[in-house]
PDB file of N, CA and C in Angstrom:
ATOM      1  N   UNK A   1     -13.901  13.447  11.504  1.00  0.00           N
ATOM      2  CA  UNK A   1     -12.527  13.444  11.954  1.00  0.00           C
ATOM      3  C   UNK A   1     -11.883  14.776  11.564  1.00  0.00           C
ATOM      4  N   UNK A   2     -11.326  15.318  12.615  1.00  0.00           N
ATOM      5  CA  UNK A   2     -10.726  16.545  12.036  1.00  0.00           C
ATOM      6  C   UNK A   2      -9.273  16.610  11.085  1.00  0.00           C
ATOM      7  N   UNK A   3      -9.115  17.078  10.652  1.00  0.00           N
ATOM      8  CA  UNK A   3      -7.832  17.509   9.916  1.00  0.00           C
ATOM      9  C   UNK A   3      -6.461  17.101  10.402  1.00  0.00           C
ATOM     10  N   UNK A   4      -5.585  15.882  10.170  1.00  0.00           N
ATOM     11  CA  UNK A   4      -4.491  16.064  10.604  1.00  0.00           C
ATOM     12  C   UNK A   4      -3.273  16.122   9.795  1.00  0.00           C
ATOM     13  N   UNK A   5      -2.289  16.796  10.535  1.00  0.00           N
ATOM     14  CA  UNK A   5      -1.433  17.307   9.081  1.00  0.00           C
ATOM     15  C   UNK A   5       0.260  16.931   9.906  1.00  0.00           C
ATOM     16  N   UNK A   6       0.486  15.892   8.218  1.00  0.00           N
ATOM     17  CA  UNK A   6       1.934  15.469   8.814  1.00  0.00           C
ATOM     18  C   UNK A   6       3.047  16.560   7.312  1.00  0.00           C
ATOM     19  N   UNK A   7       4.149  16.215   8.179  1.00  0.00           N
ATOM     20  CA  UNK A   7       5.577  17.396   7.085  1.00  0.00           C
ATOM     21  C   UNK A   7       5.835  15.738   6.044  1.00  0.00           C
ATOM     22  N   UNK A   8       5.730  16.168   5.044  1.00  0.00           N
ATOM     23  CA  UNK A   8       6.697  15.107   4.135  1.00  0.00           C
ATOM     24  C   UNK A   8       7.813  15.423   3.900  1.00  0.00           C
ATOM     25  N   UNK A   9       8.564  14.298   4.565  1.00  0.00           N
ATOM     26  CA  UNK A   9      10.668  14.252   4.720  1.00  0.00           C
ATOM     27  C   UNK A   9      10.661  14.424   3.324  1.00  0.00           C
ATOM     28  N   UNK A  10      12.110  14.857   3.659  1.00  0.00           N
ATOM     29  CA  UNK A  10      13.325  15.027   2.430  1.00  0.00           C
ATOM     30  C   UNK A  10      13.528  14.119   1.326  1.00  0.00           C
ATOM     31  N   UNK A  11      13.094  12.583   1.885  1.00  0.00           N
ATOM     32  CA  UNK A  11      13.465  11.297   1.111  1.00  0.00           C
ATOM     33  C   UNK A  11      12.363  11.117   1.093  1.00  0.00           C
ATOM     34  N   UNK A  12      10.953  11.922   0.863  1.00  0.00           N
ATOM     35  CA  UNK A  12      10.094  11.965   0.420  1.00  0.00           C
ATOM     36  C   UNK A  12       9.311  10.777   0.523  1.00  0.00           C
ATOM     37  N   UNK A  13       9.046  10.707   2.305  1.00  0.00           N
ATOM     38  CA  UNK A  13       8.782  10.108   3.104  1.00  0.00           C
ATOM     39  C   UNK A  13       7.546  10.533   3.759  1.00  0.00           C
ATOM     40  N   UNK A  14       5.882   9.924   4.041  1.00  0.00           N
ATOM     41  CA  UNK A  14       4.949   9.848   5.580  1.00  0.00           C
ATOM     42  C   UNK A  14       4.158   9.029   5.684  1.00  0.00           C
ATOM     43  N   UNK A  15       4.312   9.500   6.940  1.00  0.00           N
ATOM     44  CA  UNK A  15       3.768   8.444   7.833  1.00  0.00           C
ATOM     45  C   UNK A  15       1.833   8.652   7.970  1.00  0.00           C
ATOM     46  N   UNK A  16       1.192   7.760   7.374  1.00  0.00           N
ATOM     47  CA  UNK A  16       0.238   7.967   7.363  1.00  0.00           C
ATOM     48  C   UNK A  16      -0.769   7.903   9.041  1.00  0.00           C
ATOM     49  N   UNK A  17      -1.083   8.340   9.447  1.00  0.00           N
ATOM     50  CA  UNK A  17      -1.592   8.469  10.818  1.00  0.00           C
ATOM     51  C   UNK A  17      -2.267   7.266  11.232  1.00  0.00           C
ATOM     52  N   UNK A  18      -1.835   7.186  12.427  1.00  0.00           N
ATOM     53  CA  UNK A  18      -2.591   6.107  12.985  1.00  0.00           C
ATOM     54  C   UNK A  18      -4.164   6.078  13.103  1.00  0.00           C
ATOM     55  N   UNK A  19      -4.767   7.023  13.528  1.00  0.00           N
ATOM     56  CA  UNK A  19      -6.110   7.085  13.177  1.00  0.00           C
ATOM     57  C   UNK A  19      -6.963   6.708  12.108  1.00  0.00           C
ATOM     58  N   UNK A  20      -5.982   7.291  11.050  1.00  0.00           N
ATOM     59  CA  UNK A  20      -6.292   6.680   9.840  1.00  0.00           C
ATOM     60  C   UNK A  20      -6.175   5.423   9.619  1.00  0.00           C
ATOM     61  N   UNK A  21      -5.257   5.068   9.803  1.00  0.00           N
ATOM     62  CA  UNK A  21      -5.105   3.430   9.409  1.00  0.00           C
ATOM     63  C   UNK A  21      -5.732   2.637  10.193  1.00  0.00           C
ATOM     64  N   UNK A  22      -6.176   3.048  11.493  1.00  0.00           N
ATOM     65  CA  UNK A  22      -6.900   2.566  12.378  1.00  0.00           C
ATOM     66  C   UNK A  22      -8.313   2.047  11.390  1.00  0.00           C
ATOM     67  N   UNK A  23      -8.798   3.340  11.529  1.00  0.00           N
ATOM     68  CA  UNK A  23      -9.937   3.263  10.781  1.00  0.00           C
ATOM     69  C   UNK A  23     -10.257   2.690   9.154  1.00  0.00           C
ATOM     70  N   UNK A  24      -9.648   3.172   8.342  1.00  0.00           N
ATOM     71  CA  UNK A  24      -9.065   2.487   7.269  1.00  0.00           C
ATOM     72  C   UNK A  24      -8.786   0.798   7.135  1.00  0.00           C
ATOM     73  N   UNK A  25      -8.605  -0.149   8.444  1.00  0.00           N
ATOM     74  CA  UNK A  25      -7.898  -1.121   8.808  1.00  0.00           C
ATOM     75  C   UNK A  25      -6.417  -1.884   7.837  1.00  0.00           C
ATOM     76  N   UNK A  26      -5.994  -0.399   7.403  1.00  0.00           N
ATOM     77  CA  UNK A  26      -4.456  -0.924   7.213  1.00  0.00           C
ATOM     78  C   UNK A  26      -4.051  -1.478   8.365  1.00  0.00           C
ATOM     79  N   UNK A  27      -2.549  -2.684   7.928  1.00  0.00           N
ATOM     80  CA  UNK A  27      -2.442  -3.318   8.575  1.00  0.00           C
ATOM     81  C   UNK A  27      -0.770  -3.467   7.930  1.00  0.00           C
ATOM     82  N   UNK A  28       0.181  -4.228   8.899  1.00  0.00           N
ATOM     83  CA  UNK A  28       1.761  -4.277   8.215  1.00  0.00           C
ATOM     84  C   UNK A  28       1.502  -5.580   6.917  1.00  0.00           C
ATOM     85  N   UNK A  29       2.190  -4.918   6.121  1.00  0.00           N
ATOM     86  CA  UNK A  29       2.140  -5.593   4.651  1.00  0.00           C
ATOM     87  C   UNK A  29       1.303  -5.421   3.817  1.00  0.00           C
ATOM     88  N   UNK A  30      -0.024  -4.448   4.205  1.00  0.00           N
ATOM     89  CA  UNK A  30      -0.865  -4.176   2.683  1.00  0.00           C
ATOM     90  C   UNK A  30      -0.204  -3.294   1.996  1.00  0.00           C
ATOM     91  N   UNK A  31      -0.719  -3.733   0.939  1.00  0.00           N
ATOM     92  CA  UNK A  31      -0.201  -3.269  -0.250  1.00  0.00           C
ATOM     93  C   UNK A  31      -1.373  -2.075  -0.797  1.00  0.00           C
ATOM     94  N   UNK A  32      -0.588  -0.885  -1.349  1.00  0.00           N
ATOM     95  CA  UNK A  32      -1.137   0.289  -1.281  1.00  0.00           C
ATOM     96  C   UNK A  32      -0.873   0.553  -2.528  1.00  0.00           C
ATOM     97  N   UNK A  33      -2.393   1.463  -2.865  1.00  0.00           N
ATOM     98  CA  UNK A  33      -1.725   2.182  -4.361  1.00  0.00           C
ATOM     99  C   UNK A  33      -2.451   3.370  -4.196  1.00  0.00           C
ATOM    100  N   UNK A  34      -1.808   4.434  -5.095  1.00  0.00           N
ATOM    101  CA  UNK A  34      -1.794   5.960  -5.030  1.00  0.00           C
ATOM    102  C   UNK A  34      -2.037   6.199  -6.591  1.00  0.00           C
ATOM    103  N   UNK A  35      -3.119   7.168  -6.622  1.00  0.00           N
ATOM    104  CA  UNK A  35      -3.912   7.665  -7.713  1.00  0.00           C
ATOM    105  C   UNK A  35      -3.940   9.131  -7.935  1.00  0.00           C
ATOM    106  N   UNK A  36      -3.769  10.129  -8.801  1.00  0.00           N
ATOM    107  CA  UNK A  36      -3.562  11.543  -8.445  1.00  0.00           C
ATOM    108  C   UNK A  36      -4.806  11.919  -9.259  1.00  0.00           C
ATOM    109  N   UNK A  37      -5.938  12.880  -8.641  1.00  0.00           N
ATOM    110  CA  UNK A  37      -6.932  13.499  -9.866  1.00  0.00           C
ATOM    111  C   UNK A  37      -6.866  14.179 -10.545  1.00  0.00           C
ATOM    112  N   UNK A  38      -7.823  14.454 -11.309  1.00  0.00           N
ATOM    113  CA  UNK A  38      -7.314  15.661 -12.574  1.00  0.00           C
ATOM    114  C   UNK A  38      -7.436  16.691 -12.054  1.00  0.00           C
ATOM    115  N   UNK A  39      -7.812  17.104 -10.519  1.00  0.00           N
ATOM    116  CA  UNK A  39      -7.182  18.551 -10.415  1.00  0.00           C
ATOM    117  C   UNK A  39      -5.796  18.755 -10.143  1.00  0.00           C
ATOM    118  N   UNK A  40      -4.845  17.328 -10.125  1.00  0.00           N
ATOM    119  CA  UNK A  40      -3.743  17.626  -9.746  1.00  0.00           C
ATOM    120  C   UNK A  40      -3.399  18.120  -8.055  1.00  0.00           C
ATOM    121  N   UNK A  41      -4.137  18.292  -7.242  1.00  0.00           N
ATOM    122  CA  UNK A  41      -4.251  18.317  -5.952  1.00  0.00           C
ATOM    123  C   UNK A  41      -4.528  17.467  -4.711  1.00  0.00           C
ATOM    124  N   UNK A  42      -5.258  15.711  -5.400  1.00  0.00           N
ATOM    125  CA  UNK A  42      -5.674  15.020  -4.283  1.00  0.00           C
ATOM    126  C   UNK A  42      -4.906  13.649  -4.761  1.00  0.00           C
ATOM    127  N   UNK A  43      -4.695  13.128  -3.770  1.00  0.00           N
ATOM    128  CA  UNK A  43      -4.060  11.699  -3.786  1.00  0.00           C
ATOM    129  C   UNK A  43      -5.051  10.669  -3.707  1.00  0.00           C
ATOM    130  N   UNK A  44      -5.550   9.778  -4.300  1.00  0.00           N
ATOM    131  CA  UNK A  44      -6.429   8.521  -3.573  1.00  0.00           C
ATOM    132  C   UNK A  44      -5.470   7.494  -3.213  1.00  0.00           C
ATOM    133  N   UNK A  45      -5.287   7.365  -1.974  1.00  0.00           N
ATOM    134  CA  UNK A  45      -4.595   6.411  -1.157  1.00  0.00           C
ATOM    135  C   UNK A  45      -5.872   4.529  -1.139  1.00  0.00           C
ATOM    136  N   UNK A  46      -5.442   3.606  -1.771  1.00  0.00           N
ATOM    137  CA  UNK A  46      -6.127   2.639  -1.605  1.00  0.00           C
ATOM    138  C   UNK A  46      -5.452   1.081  -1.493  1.00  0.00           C
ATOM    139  N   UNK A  47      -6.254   0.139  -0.666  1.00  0.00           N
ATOM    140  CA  UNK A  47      -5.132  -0.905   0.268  1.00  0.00           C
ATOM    141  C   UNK A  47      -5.962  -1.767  -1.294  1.00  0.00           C
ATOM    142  N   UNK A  48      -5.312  -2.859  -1.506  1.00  0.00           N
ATOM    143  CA  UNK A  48      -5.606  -3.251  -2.453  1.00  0.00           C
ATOM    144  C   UNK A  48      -5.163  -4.862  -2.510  1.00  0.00           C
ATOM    145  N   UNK A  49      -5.787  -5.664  -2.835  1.00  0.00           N
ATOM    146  CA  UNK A  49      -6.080  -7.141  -2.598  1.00  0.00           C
ATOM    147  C   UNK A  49      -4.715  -7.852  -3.054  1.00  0.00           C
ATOM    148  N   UNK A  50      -4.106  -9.163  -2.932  1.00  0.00           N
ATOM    149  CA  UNK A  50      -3.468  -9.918  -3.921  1.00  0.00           C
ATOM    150  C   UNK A  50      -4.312 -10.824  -4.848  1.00  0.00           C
ATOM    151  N   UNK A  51      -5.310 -10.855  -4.254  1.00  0.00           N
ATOM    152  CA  UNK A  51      -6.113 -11.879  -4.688  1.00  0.00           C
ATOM    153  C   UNK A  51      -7.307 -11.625  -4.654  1.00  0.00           C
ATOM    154  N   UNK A  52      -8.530 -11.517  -6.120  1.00  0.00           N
ATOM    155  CA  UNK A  52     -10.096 -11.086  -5.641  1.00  0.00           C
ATOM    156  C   UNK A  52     -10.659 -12.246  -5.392  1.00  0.00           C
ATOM    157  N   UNK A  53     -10.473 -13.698  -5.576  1.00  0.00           N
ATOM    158  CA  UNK A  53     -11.054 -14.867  -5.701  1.00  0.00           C
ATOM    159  C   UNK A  53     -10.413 -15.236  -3.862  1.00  0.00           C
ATOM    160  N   UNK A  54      -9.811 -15.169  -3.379  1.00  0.00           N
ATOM    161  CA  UNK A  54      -9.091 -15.309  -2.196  1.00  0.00           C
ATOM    162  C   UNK A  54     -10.074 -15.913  -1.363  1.00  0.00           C
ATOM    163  N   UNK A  55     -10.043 -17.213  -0.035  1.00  0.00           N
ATOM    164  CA  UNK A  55     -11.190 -17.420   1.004  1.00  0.00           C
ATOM    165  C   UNK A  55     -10.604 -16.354   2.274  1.00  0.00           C
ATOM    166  N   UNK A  56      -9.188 -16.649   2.265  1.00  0.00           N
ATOM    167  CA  UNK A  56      -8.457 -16.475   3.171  1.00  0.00           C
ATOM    168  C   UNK A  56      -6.972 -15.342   3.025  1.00  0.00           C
ATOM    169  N   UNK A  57      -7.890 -13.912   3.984  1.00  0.00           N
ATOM    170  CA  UNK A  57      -6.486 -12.887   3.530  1.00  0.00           C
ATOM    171  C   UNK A  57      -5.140 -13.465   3.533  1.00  0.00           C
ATOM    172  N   UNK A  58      -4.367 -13.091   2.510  1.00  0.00           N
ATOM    173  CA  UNK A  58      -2.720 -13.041   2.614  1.00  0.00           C
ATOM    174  C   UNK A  58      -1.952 -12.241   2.853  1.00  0.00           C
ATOM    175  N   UNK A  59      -0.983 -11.872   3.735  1.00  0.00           N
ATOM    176  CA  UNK A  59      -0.134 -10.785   3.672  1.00  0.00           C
ATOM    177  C   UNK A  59       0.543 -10.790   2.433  1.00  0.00           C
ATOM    178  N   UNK A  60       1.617  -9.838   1.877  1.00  0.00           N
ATOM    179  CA  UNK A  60       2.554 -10.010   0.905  1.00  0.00           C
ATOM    180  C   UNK A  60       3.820 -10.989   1.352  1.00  0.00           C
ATOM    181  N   UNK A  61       4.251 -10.800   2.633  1.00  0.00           N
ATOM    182  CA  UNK A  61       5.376 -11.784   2.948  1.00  0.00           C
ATOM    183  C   UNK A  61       4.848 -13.203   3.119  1.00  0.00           C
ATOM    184  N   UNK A  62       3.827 -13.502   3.198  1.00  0.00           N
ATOM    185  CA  UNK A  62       2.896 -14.971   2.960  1.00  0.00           C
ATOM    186  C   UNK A  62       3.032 -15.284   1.690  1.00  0.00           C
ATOM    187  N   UNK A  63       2.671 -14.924   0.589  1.00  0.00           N
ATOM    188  CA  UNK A  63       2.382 -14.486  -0.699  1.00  0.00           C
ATOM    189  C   UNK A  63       4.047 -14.924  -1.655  1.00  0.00           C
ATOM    190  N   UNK A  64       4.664 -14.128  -1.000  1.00  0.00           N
ATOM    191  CA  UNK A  64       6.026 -13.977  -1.678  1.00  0.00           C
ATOM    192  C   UNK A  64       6.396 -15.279  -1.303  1.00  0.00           C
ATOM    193  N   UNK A  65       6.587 -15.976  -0.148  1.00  0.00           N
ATOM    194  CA  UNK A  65       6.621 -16.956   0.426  1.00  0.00           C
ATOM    195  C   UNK A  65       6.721 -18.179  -0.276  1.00  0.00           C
ATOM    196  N   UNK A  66       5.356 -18.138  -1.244  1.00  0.00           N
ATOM    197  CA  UNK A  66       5.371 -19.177  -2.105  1.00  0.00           C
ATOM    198  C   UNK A  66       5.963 -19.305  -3.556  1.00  0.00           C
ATOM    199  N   UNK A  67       6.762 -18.223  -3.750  1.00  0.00           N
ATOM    200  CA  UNK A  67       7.017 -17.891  -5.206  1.00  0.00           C
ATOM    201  C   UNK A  67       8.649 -18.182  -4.879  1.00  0.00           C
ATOM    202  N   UNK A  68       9.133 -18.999  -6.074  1.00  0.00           N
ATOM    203  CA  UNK A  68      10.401 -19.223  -6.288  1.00  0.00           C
ATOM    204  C   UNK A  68      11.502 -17.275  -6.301  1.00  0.00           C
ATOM    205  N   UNK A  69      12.565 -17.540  -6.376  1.00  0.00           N
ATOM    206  CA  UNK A  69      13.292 -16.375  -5.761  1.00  0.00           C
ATOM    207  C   UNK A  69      12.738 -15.520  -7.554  1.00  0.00           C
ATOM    208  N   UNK A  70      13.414 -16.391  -8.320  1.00  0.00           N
ATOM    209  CA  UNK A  70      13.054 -15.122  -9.345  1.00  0.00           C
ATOM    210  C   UNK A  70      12.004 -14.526  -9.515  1.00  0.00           C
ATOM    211  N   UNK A  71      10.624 -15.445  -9.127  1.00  0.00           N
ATOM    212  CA  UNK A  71       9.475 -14.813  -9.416  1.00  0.00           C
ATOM    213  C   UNK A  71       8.997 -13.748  -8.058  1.00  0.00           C
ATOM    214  N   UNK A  72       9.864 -13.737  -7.023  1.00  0.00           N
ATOM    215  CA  UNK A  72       9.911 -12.711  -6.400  1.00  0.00           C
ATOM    216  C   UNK A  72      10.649 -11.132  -6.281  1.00  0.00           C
ATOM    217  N   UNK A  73      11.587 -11.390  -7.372  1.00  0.00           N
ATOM    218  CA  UNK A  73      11.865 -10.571  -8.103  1.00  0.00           C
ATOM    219  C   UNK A  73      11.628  -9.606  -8.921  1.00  0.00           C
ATOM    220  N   UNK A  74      10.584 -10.807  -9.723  1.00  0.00           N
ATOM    221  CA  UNK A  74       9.582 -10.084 -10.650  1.00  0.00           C
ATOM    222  C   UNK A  74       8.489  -9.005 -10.014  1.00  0.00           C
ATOM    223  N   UNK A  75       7.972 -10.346  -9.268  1.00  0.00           N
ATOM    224  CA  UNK A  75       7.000  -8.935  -8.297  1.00  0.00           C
ATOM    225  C   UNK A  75       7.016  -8.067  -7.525  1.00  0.00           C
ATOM    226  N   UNK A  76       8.106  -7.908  -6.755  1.00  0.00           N
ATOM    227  CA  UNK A  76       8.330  -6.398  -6.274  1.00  0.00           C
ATOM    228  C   UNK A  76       9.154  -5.550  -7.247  1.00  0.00           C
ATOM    229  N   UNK A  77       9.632  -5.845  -8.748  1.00  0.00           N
ATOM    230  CA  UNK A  77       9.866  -4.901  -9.477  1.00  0.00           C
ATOM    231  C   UNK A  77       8.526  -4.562 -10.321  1.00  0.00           C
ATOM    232  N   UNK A  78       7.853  -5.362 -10.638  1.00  0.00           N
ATOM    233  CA  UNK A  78       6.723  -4.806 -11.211  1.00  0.00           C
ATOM    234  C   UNK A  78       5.228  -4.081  -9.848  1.00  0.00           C
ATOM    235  N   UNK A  79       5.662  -4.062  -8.748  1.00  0.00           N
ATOM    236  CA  UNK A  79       4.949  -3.595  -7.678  1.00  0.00           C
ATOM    237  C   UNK A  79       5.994  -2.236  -7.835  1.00  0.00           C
ATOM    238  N   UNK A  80       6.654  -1.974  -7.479  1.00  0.00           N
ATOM    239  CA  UNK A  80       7.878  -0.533  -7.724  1.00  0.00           C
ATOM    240  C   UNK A  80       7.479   0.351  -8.750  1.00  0.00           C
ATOM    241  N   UNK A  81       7.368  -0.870  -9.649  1.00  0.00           N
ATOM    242  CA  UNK A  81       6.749   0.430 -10.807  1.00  0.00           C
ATOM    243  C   UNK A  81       5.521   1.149 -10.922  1.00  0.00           C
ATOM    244  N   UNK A  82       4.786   0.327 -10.666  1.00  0.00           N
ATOM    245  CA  UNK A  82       3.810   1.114 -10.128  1.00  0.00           C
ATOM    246  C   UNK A  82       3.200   1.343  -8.982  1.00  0.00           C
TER     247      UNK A  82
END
């Protein structure tokens, strides 16, 4: 795949390419986490489970779904933080 190159907004904002995510099979609602290496130059972008024991994928708005309001609280502040 060749090289594609997006501008990161002001509000420090992008849009990860469709190709990519194509391929990748991101999808609306995975949940993503970002890793920086020790050269300080590369990002590891990775979609990442709610559940490793799981039969059946969950989105996060499925997920949240079942959790009383505070404990949804909890988890998108402790998802924020990191």
């Amino acid at each position: 795949m060749p090289k594609i190159y997006r501008v990161f907004g002001k509000r420090g904002r992008i849009t990860i390419p469709y190709e990519i995510r194509q391929k990748v099979g991101l999808s609306y609602n995975d949940i993503l986490s970002f890793c920086d290496s020790t050269d300080g130059k590369t990002v590891l972008l990775r979609r990442e489970k709610i559940c490793n024991d799981c039969k059946n994928e969950v989105t996060l708005a499925e997920f949240l779904d079942t959790l009383s309001e505070e404990q949804q609280r909890a988890v998108l502040v402790c998802l924020s933080v990191k």
